[in-house]
C-alpha atoms as a PDB file:
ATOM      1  CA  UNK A   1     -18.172 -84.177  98.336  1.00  0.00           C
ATOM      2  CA  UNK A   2     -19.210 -80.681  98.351  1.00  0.00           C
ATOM      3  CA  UNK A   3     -22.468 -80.185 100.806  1.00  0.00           C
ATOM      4  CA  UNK A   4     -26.028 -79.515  99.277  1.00  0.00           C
ATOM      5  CA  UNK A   5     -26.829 -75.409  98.887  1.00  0.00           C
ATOM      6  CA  UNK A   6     -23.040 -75.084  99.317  1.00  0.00           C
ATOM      7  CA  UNK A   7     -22.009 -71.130  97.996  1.00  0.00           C
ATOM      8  CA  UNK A   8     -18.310 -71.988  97.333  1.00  0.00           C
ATOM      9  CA  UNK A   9     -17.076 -72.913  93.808  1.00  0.00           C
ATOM     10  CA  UNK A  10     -14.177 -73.922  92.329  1.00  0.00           C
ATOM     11  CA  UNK A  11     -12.341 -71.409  89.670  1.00  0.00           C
ATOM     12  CA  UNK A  12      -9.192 -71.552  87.863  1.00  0.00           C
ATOM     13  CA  UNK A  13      -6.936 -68.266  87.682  1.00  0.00           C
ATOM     14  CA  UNK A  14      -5.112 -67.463  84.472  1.00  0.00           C
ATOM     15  CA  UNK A  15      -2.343 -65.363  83.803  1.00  0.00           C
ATOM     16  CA  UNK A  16      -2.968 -61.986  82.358  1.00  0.00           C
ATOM     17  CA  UNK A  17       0.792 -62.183  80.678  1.00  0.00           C
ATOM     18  CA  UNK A  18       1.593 -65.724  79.532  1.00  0.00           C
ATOM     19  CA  UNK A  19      -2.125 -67.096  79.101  1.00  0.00           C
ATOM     20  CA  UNK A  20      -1.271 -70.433  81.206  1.00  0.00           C
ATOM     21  CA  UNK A  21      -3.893 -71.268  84.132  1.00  0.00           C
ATOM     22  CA  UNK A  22      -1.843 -73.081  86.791  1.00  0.00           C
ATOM     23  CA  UNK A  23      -3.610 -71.831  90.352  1.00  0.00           C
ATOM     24  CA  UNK A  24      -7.275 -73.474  91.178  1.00  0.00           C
ATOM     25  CA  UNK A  25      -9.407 -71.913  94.485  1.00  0.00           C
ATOM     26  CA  UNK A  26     -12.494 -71.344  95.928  1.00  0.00           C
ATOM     27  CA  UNK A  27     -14.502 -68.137  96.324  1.00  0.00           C
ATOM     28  CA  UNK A  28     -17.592 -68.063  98.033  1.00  0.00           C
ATOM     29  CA  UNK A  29     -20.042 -66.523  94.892  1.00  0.00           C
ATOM     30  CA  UNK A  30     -22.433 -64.999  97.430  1.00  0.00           C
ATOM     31  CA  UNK A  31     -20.013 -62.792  98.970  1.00  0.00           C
ATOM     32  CA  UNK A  32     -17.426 -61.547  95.711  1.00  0.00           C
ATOM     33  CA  UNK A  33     -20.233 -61.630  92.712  1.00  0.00           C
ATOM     34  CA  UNK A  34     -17.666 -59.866  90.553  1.00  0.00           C
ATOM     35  CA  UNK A  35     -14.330 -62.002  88.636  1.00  0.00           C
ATOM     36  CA  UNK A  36     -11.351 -62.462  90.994  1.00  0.00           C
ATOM     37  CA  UNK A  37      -8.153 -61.060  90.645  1.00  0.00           C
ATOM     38  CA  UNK A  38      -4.932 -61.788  92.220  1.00  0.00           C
ATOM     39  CA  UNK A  39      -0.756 -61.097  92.175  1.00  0.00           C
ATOM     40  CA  UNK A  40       0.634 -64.518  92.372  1.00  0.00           C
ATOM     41  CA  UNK A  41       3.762 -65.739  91.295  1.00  0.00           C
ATOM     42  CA  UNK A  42       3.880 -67.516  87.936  1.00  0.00           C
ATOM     43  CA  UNK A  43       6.989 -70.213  87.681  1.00  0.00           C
ATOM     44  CA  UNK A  44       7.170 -69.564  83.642  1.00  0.00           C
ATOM     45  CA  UNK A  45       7.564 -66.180  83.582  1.00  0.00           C
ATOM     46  CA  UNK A  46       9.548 -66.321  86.888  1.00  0.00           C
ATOM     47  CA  UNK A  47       7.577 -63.112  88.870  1.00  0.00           C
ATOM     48  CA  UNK A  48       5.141 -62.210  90.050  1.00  0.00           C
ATOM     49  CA  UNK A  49       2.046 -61.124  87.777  1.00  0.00           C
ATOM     50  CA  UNK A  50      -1.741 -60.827  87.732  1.00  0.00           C
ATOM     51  CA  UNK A  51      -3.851 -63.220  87.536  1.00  0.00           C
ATOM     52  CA  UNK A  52      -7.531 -63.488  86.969  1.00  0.00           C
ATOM     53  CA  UNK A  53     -10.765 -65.654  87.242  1.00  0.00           C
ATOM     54  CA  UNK A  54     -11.909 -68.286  84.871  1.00  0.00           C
ATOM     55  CA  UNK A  55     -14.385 -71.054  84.759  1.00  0.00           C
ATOM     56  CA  UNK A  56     -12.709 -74.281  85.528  1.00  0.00           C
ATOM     57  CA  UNK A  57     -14.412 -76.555  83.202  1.00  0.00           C
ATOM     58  CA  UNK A  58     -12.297 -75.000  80.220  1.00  0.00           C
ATOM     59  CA  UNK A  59      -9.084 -77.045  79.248  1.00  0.00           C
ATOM     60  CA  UNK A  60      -6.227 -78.045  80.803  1.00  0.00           C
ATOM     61  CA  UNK A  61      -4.295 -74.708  80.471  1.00  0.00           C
ATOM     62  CA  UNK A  62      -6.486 -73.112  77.825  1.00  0.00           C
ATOM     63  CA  UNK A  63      -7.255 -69.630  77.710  1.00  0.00           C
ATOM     64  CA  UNK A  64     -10.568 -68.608  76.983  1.00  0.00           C
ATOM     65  CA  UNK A  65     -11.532 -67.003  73.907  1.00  0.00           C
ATOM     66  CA  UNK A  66     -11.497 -62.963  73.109  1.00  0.00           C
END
Protein backbone atom coordinates (compact mmCIF):
# COMPACT_ATOMS: atom_id res chain seq x y z
CA UNK A 1 0.00 0.00 0.00
CA UNK A 2 1.11 3.34 -0.95
CA UNK A 3 2.39 5.40 2.37
CA UNK A 4 0.24 8.34 3.85
CA UNK A 5 1.33 12.06 2.23
CA UNK A 6 3.02 9.90 -0.44
CA UNK A 7 3.83 12.50 -3.76
CA UNK A 8 4.08 9.64 -6.33
CA UNK A 9 1.07 8.65 -8.52
CA UNK A 10 0.30 6.29 -10.84
CA UNK A 11 -0.37 7.46 -14.71
CA UNK A 12 -0.98 5.65 -17.80
CA UNK A 13 0.92 6.82 -21.11
CA UNK A 14 -0.93 6.76 -24.40
CA UNK A 15 0.23 6.76 -27.75
CA UNK A 16 0.17 9.96 -29.66
CA UNK A 17 -0.16 7.71 -33.10
CA UNK A 18 -2.34 4.64 -32.52
CA UNK A 19 -4.44 5.95 -29.40
CA UNK A 20 -3.73 2.54 -27.34
CA UNK A 21 -2.39 3.11 -23.60
CA UNK A 22 -0.21 0.07 -22.87
CA UNK A 23 2.79 1.63 -20.44
CA UNK A 24 1.67 2.52 -16.59
CA UNK A 25 4.47 4.58 -14.18
CA UNK A 26 4.97 6.73 -11.52
CA UNK A 27 5.99 10.39 -11.44
CA UNK A 28 6.51 12.12 -8.41
CA UNK A 29 3.68 15.27 -8.96
CA UNK A 30 5.72 17.58 -6.72
CA UNK A 31 8.70 17.56 -8.77
CA UNK A 32 7.23 17.38 -12.85
CA UNK A 33 3.75 19.48 -12.28
CA UNK A 34 3.43 19.55 -16.06
CA UNK A 35 1.96 16.10 -18.37
CA UNK A 36 4.73 13.57 -19.12
CA UNK A 37 6.01 12.72 -22.27
CA UNK A 38 8.08 9.94 -23.45
CA UNK A 39 9.64 7.89 -26.81
CA UNK A 40 8.85 4.36 -26.05
CA UNK A 41 8.41 1.63 -28.23
CA UNK A 42 4.85 0.66 -29.12
CA UNK A 43 4.51 -3.31 -30.17
CA UNK A 44 1.37 -2.36 -32.62
CA UNK A 45 2.82 0.02 -34.58
CA UNK A 46 6.22 -1.78 -34.30
CA UNK A 47 8.61 1.64 -33.46
CA UNK A 48 9.22 3.68 -31.56
CA UNK A 49 6.74 6.75 -30.99
CA UNK A 50 5.64 9.34 -28.44
CA UNK A 51 3.83 8.82 -25.85
CA UNK A 52 2.07 10.98 -23.36
CA UNK A 53 0.40 11.27 -19.85
CA UNK A 54 -3.07 10.28 -18.92
CA UNK A 55 -5.07 9.69 -15.85
CA UNK A 56 -5.21 6.05 -15.10
CA UNK A 57 -8.66 5.68 -13.93
CA UNK A 58 -9.92 5.99 -17.68
CA UNK A 59 -10.57 2.56 -19.48
CA UNK A 60 -8.75 -0.20 -20.27
CA UNK A 61 -7.06 1.22 -23.45
CA UNK A 62 -9.37 4.18 -23.97
CA UNK A 63 -8.28 7.36 -25.17
CA UNK A 64 -9.53 10.31 -23.64
CA UNK A 65 -11.82 12.58 -25.26
CA UNK A 66 -10.84 15.79 -27.65
Amino acid sequence: MAKRGDKRKIIGLISEESGERIYYTTKNTMNTPDKLSLRKYSPKLRRHVVFTETKKNLGRNEAPKR
